[in-house]
N, C-alpha and C. Protein backbone atom coordinates (compact mmCIF):
# COMPACT_ATOMS: atom_id res chain seq x y z
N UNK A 1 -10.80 -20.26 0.60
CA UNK A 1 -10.12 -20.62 -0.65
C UNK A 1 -10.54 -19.65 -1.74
N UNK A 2 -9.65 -19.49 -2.89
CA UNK A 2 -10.09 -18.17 -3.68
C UNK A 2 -9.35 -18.85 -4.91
N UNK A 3 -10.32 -18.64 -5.84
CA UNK A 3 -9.70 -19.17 -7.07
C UNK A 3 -9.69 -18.17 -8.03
N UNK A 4 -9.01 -17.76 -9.37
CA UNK A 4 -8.32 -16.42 -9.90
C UNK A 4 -8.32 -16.80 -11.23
N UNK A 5 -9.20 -16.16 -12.43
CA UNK A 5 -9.45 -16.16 -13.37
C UNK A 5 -8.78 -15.25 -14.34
N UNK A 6 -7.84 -14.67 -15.00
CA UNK A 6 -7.70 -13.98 -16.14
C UNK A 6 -7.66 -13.40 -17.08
N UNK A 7 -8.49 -12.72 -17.68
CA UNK A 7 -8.78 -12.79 -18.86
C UNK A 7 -8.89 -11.45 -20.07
N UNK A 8 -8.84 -11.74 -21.53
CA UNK A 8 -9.01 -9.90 -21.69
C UNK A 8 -7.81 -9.73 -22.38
N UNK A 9 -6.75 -10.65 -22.49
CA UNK A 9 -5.54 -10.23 -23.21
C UNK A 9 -5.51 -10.56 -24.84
N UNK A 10 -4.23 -10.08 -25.59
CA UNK A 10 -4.42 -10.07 -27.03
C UNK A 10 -3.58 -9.70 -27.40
N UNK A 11 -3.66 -9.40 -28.69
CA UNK A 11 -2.56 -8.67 -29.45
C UNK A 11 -2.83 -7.49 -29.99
N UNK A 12 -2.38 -6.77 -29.46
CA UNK A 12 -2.44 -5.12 -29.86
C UNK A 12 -1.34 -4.14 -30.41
N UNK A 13 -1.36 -3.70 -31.19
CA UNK A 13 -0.17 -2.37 -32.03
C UNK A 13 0.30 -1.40 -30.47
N UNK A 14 1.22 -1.26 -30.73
CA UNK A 14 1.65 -0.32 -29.64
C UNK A 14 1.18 0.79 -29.97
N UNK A 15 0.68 1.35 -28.52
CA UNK A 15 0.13 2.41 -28.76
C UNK A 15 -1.21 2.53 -27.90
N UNK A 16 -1.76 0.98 -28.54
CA UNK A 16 -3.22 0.74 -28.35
C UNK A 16 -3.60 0.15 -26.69
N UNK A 17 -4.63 0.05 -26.17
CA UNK A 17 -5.50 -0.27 -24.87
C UNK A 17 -5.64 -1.58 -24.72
N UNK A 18 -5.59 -2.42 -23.76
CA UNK A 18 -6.02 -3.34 -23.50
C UNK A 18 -7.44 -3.22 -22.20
N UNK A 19 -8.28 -4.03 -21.88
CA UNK A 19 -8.49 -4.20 -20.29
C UNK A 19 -8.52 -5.55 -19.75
N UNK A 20 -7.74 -5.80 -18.88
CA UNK A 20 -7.58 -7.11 -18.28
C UNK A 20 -8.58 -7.44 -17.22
N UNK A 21 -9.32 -8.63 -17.18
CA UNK A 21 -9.91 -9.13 -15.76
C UNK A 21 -9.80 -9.76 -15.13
N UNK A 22 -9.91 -10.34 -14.11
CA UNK A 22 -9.52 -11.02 -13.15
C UNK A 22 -10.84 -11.26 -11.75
N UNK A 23 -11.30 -12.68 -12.46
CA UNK A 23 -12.61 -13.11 -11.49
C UNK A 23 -11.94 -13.51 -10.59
N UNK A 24 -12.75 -13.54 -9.51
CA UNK A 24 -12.12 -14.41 -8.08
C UNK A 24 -13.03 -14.70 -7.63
N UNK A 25 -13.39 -16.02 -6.91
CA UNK A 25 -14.26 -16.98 -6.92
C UNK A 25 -14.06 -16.82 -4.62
N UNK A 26 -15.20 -16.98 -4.21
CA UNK A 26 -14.13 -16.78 -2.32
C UNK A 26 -15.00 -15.81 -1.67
N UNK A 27 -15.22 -15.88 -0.49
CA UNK A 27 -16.08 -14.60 -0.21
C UNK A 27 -15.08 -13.78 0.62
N UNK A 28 -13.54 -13.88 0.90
CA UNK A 28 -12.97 -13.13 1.37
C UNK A 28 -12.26 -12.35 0.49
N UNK A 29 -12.63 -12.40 -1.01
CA UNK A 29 -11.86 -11.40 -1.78
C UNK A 29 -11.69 -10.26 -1.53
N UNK A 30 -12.84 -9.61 -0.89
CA UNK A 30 -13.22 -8.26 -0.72
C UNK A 30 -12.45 -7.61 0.34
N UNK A 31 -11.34 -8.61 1.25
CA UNK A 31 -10.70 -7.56 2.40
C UNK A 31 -9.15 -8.03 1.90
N UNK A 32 -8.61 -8.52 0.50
CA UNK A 32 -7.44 -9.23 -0.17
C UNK A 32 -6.81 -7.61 -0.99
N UNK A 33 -5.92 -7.20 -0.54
CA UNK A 33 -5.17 -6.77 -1.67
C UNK A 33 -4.75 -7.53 -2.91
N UNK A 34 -5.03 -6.60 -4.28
CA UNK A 34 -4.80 -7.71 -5.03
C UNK A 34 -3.85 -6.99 -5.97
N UNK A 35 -2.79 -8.08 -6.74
CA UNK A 35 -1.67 -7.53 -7.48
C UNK A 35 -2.15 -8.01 -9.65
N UNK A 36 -1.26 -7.29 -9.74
CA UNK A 36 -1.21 -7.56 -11.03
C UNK A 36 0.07 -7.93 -11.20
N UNK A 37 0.34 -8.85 -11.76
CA UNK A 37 1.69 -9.58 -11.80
C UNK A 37 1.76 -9.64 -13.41
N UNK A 38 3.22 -9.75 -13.85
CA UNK A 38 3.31 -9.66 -15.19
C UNK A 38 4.91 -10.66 -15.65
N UNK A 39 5.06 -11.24 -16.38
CA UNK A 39 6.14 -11.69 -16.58
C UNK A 39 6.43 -12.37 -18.43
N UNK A 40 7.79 -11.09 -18.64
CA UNK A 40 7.72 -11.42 -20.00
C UNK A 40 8.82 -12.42 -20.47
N UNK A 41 8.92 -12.89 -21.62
CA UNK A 41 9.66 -13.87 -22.61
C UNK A 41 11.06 -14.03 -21.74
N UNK A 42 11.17 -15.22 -21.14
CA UNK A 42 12.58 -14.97 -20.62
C UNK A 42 12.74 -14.40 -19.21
N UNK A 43 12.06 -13.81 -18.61
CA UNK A 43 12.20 -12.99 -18.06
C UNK A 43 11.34 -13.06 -16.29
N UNK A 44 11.97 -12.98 -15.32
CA UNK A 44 11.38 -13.29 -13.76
C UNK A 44 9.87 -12.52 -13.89
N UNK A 45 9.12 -12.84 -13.03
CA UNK A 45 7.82 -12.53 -13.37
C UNK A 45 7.96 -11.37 -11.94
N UNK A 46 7.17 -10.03 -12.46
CA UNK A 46 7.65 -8.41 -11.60
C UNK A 46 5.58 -8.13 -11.49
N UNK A 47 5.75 -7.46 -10.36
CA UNK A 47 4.46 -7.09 -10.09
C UNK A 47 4.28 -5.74 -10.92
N UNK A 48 3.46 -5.25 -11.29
CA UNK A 48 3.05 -4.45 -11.82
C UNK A 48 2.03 -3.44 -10.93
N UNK A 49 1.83 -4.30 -10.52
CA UNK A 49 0.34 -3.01 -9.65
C UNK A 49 -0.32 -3.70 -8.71
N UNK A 50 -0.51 -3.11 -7.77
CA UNK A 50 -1.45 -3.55 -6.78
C UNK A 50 -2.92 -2.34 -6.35
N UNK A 51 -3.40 -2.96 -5.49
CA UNK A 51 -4.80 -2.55 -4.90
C UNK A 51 -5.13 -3.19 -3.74
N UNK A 52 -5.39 -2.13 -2.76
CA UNK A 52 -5.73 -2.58 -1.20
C UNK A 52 -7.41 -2.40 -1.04
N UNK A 53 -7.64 -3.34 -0.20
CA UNK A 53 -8.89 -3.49 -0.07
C UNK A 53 -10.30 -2.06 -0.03
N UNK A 54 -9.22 -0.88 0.71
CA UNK A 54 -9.85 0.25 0.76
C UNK A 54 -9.65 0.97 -0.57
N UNK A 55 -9.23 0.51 -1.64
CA UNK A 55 -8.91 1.69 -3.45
C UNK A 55 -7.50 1.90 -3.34
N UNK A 56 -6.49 1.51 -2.21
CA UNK A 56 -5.43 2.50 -2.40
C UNK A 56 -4.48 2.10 -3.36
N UNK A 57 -3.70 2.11 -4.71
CA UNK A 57 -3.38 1.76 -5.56
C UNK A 57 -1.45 2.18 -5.14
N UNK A 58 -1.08 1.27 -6.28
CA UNK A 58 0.29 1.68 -6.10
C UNK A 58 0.73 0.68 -7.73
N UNK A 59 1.54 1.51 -8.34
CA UNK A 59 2.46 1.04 -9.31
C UNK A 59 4.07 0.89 -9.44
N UNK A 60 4.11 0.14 -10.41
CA UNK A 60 5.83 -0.05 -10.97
C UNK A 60 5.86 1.04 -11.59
N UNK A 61 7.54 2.02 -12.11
CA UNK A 61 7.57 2.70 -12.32
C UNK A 61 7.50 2.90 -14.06
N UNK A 62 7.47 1.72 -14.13
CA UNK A 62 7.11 1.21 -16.07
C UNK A 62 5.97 1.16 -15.97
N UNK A 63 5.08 1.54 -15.00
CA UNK A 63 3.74 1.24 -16.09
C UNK A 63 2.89 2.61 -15.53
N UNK A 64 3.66 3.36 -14.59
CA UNK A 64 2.95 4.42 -13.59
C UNK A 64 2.59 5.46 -15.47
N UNK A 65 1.38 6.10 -14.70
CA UNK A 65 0.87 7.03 -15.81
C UNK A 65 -0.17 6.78 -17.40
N UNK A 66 0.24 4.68 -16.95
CA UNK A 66 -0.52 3.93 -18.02
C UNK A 66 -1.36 3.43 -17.92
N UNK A 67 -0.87 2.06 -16.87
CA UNK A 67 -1.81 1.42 -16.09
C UNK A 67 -2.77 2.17 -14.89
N UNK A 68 -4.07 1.67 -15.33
CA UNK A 68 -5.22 1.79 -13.81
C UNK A 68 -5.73 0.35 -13.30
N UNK A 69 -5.42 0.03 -12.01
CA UNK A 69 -5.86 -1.28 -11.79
C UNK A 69 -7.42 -0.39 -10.84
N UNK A 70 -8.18 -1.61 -10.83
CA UNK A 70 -9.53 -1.00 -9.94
C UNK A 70 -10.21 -2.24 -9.74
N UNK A 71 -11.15 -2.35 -8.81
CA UNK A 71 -12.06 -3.70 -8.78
C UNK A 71 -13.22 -3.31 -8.21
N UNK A 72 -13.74 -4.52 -8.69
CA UNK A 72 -15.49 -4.33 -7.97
C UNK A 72 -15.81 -5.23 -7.02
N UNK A 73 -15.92 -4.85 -6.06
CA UNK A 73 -16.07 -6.04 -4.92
C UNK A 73 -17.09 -6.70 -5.34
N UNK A 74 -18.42 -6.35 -5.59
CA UNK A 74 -19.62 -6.50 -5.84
C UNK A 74 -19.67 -7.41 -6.63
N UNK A 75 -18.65 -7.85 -8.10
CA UNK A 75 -18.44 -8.31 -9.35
C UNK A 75 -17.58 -9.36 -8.33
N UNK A 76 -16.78 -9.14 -7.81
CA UNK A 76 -15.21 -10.27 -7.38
C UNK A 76 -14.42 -9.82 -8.29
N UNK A 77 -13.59 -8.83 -8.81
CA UNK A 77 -13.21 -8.95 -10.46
C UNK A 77 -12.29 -7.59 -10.09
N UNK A 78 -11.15 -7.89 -10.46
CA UNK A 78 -9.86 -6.83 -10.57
C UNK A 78 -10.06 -6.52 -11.96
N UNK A 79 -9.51 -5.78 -11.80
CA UNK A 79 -8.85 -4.66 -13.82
C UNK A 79 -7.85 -4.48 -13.74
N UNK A 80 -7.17 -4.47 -14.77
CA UNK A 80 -6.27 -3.17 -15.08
C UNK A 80 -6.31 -3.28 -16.60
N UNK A 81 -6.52 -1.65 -16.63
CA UNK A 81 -6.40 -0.93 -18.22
C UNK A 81 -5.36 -0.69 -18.60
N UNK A 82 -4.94 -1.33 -19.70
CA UNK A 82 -3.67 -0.52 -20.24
C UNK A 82 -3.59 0.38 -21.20
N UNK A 83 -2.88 1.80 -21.08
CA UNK A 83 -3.33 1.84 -22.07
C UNK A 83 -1.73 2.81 -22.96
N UNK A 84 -1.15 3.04 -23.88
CA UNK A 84 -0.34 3.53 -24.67
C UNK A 84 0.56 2.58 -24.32
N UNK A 85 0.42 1.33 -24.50
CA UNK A 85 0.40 -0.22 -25.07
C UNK A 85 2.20 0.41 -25.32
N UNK A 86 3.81 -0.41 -24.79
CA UNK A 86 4.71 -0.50 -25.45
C UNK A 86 4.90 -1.97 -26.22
N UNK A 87 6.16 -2.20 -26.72
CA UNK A 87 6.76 -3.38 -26.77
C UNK A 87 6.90 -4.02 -25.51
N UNK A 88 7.83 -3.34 -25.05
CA UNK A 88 7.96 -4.19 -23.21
C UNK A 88 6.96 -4.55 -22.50
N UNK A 89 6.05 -4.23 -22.93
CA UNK A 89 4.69 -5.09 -22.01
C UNK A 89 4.22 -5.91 -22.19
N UNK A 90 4.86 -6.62 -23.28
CA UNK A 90 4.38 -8.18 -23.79
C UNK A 90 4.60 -8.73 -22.95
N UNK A 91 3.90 -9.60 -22.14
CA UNK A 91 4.05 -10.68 -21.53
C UNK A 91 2.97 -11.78 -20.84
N UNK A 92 2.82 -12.42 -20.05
CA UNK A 92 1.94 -13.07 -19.64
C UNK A 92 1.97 -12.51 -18.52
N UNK A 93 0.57 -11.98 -17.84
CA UNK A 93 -0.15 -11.16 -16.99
C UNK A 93 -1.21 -12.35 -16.27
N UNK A 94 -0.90 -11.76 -14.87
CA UNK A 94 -1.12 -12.54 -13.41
C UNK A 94 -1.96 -12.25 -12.72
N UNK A 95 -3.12 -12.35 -12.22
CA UNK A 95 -3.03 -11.85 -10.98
C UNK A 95 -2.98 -12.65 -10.02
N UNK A 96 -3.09 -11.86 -8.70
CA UNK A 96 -2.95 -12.61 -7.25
C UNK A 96 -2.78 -11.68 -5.87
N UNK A 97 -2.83 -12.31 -5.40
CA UNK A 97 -3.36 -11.52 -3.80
C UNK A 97 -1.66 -10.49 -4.03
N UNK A 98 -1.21 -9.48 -2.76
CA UNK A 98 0.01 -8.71 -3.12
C UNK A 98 0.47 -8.75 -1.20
N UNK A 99 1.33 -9.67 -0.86
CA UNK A 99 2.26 -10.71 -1.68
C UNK A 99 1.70 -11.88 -2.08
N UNK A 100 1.95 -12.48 -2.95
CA UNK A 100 1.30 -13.41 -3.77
C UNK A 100 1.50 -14.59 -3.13
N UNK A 101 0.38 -15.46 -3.03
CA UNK A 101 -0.22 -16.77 -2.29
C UNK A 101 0.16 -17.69 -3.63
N UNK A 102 1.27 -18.90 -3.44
CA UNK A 102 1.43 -19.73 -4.36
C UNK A 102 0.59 -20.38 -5.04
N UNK A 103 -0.59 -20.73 -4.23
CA UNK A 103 -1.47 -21.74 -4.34
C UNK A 103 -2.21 -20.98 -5.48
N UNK A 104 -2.54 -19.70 -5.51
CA UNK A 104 -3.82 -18.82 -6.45
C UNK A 104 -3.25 -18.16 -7.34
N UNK A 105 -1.72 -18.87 -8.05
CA UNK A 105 -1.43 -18.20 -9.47
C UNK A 105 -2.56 -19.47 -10.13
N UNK A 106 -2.56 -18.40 -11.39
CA UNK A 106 -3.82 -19.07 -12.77
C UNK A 106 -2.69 -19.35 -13.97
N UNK A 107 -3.31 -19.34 -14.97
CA UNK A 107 -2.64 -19.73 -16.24
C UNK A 107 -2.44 -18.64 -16.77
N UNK A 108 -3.07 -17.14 -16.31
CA UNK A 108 -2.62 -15.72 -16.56
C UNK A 108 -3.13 -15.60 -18.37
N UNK A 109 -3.02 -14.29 -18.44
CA UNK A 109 -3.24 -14.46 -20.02
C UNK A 109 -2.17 -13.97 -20.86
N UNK A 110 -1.96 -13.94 -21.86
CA UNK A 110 -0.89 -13.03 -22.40
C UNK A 110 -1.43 -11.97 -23.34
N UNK A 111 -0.39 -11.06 -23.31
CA UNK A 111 -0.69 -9.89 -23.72
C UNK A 111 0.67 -9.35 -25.13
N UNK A 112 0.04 -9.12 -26.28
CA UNK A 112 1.09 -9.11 -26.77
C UNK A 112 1.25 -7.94 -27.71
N UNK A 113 2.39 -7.09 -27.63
CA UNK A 113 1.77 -5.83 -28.50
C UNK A 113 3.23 -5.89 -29.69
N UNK A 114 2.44 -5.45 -30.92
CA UNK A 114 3.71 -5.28 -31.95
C UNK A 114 3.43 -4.10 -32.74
N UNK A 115 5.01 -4.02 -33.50
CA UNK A 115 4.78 -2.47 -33.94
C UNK A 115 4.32 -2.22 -35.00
């Protein structure tokens, strides 16, 4: 069982950095690809980024060049940095295994940037 913590979001000027975290509670975190899920105002909730157990990363094409997701096994704890912050990235931010296990969405945090 793996339970999925959040946290790290705010309100930021576009432009500006965030870093998001994401505890996970489980001792099988460490062989879990894990996603960053994102879903704004209105709007179906879209993965943003993932990470395979060995570093191998992969992004959406909205956030490629911005976002870095990374984790520490050692910690239990995903990231992702954001950083040259748009409007469109407001939203409430997820994580969860990639494809995502119903049971281990969280309350996510939101992230909110204005101009």
């Amino acid at each position: 069982q793996v339970a999925l913590v959040e946290s790290g979001g705010g309100l930021v000027q576009a432009g500006g950095s965030l870093r998001l975290s994401c505890a996970a509670s489980g001792s099988i975190f460490s062989i879990l690809t894990m996603g960053w899920y994102r879903q704004p105002p209105g709007q179906e909730r879209e993965l943003v980024a993932f990470i395979t157990s060995t570093g191998r990363t992969t992004y959406a094409d909205s956030v490629k060049g911005r976002f870095t997701i990374s984790r520490d096994s050692a910690k239990n704890t995903v990231y992702l940095q954001m950083n040259s912050l748009k409007l469109e990235d407001t939203a409430v931010y997820y994580c969860n295994t990639n494809p995502a296990t119903v049971h281990y969405w969280g309350q996510g945090t939101q992230v909110t940037v204005s101009s």
